[in-house]
Protein backbone atom coordinates (compact mmCIF):
# COMPACT_ATOMS: atom_id res chain seq x y z
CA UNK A 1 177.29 -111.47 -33.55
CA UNK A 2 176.15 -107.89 -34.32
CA UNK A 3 177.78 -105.21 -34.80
CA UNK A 4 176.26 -101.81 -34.63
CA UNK A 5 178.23 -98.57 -35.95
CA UNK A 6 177.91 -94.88 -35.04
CA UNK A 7 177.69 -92.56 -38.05
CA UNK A 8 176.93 -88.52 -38.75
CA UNK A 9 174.27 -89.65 -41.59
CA UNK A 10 172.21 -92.65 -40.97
CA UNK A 11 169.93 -92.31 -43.93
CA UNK A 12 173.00 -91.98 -46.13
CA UNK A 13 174.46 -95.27 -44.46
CA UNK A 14 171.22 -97.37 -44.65
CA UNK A 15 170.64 -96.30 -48.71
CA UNK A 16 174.37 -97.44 -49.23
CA UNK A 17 174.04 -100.44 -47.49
CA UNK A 18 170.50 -101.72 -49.21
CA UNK A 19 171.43 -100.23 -52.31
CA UNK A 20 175.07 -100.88 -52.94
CA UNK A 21 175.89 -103.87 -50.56
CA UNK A 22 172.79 -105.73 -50.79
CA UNK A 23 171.80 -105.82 -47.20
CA UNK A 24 168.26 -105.86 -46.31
CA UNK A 25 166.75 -103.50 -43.76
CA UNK A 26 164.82 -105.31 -41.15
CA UNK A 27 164.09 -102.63 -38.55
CA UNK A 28 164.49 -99.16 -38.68
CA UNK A 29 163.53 -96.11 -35.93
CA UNK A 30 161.81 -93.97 -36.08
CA UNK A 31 160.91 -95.18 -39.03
CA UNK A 32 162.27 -96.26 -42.37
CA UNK A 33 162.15 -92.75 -44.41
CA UNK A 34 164.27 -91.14 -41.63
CA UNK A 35 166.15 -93.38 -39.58
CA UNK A 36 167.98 -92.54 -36.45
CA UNK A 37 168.87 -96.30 -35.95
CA UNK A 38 168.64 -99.13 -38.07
CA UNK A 39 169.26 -103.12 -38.65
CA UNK A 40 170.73 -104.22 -41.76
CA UNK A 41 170.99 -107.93 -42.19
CA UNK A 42 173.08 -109.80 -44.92
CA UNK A 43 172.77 -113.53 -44.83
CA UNK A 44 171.96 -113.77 -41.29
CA UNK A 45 175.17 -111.63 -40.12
CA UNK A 46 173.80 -107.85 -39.26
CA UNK A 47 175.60 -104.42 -39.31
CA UNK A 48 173.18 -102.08 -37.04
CA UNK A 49 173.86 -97.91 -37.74
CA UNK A 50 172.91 -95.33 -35.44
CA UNK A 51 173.14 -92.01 -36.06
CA UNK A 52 175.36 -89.73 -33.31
CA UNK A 53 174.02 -87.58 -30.99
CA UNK A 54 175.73 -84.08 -30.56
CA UNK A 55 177.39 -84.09 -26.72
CA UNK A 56 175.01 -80.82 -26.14
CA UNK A 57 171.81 -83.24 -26.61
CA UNK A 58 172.81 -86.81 -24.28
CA UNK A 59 171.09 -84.65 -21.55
CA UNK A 60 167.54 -84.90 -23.29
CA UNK A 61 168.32 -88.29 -25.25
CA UNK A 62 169.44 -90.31 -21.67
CA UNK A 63 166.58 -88.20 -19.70
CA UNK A 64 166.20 -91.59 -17.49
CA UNK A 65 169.99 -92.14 -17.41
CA UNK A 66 172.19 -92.13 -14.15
CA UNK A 67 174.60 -89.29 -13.72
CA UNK A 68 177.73 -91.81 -14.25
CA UNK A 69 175.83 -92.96 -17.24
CA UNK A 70 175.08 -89.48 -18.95
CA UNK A 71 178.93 -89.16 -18.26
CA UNK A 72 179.91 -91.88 -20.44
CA UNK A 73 177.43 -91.71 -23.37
CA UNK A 74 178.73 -88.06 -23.25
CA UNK A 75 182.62 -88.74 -23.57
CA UNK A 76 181.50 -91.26 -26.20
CA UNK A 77 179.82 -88.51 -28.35
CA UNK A 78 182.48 -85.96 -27.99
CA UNK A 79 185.26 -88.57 -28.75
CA UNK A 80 183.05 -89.36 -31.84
CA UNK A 81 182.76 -85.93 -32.55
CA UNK A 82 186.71 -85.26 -32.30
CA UNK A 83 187.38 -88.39 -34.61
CA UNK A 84 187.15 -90.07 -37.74
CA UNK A 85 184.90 -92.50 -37.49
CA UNK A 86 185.71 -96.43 -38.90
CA UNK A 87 189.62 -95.97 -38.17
CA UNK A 88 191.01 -99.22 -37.14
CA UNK A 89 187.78 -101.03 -37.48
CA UNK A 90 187.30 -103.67 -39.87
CA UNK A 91 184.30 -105.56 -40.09
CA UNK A 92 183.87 -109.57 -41.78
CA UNK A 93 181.10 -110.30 -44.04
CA UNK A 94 181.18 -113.76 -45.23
CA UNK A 95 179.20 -114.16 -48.69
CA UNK A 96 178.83 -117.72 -50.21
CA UNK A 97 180.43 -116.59 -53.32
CA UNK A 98 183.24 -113.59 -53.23
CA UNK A 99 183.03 -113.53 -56.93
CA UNK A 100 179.39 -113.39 -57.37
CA UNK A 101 179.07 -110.84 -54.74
CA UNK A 102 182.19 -108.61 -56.20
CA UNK A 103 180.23 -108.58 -59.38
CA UNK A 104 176.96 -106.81 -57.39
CA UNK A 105 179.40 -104.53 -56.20
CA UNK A 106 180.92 -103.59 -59.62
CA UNK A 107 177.13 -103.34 -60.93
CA UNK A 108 176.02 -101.37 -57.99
CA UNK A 109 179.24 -98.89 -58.92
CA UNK A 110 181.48 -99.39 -55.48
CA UNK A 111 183.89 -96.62 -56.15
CA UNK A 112 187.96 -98.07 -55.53
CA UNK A 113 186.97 -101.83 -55.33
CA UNK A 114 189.43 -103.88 -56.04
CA UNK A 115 189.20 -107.63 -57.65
CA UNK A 116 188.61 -110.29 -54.90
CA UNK A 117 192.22 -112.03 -53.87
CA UNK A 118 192.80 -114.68 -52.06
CA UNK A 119 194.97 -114.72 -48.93
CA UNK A 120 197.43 -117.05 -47.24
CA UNK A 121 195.04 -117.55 -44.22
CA UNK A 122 192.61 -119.02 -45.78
CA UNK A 123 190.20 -116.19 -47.01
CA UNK A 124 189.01 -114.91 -50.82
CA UNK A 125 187.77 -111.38 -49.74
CA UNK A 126 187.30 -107.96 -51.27
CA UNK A 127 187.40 -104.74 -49.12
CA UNK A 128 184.64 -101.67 -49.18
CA UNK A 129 184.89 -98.29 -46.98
CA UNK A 130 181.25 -97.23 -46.47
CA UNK A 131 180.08 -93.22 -46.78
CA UNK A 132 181.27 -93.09 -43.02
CA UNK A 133 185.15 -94.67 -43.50
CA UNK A 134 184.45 -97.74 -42.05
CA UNK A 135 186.17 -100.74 -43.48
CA UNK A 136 183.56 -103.59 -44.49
CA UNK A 137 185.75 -107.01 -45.58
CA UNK A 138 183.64 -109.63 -47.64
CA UNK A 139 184.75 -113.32 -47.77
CA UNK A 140 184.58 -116.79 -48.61
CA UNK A 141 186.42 -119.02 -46.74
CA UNK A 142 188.25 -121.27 -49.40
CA UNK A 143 190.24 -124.43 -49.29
CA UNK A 144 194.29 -123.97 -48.70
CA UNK A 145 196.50 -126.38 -51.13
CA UNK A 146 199.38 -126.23 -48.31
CA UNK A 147 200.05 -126.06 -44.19
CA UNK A 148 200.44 -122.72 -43.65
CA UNK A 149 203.42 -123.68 -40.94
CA UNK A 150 204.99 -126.40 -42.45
CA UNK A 151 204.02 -126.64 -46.46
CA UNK A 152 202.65 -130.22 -46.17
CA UNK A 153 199.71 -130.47 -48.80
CA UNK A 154 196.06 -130.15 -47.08
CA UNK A 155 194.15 -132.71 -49.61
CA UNK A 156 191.50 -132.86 -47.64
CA UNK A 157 190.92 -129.19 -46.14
CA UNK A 158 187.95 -127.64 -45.12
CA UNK A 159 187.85 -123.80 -46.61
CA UNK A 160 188.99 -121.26 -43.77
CA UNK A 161 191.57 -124.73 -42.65
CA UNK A 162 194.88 -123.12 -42.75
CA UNK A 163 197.28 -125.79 -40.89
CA UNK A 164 197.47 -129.85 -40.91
CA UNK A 165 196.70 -132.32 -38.43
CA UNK A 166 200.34 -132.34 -37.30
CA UNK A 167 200.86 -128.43 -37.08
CA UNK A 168 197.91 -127.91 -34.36
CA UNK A 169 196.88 -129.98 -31.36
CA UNK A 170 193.31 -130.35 -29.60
């Protein structure tokens, strides 16, 4: 799975990303010192930017594109434009080690970060909004004591394993 995310200021997204998060940039166009697109890879799992076009300019960036086509990447740019990006998007990073990896972040100076916590489904994670407001959610899975549905004991769980083997069926 890849994700890519549309943002006003792709250079300031791909610095934040290799600088503060960690991620390594694999490709980058036009090239790396001023990107208009780029592929950012963390432990196999990659967050692609791209930088938004101005509804005035699809014309001359889709020259080859279909009318209905021009149409759509057109609405998409002007509803981008109109909007905040990131709101109501939340994208999971899985890290080996949320506590290890929250301790980058608090080196790297993440402004607002908060110390990682583990949830009732199953996850250790610690959320990051990037320059552009979109929510980034690093994990580990990690091993539940209990059934989430009934409160028998999971001695044997596998991290991320939330319910027992009476609690879910095939």
């Amino acid at each position: 799975l890849a994700v890519m995310l549309t943002c006003k200021d792709a250079k300031r997204q791909v610095n934040f990303y290799r600088e503060k998060l960690g991620f390594t940039l694999k490709e980058s166009w036009p090239d790396e010192s001023n990107p208009m697109w780029a592929n950012l890879v963390l432990d196999n799992q990659s967050i692609m930017v791209g930088a938004a076009c101005p509804p005035e300019q699809i014309d001359k960036m889709c020259h080859d594109a279909s009318p209905a086509e021009l149409a759509h990447h057109k609405k998409l740019a002007e509803d981008f434009q109109k909007n905040r990006p990131g709101i109501g998007v939340n994208v999971y990073v899985m890290v080996p080690d949320i506590d290890a990896y929250h301790g980058r972040l608090s080196k790297a100076g993440i402004q607002g970060l908060r110390a990682p916590k583990t949830q009732f489904y199953g996850l250790r994670d610690v959320p990051v909004t990037d320059p552009e407001g979109y929510n980034l959610v690093f994990y580990t899975p990690v091993a539940m004591s209990s059934c989430q549905s009934c409160g028998m004991p999971l001695t044997e769980a596998a991290p991320g394993q939330m319910y027992c083997q009476y609690c879910v069926d095939e």
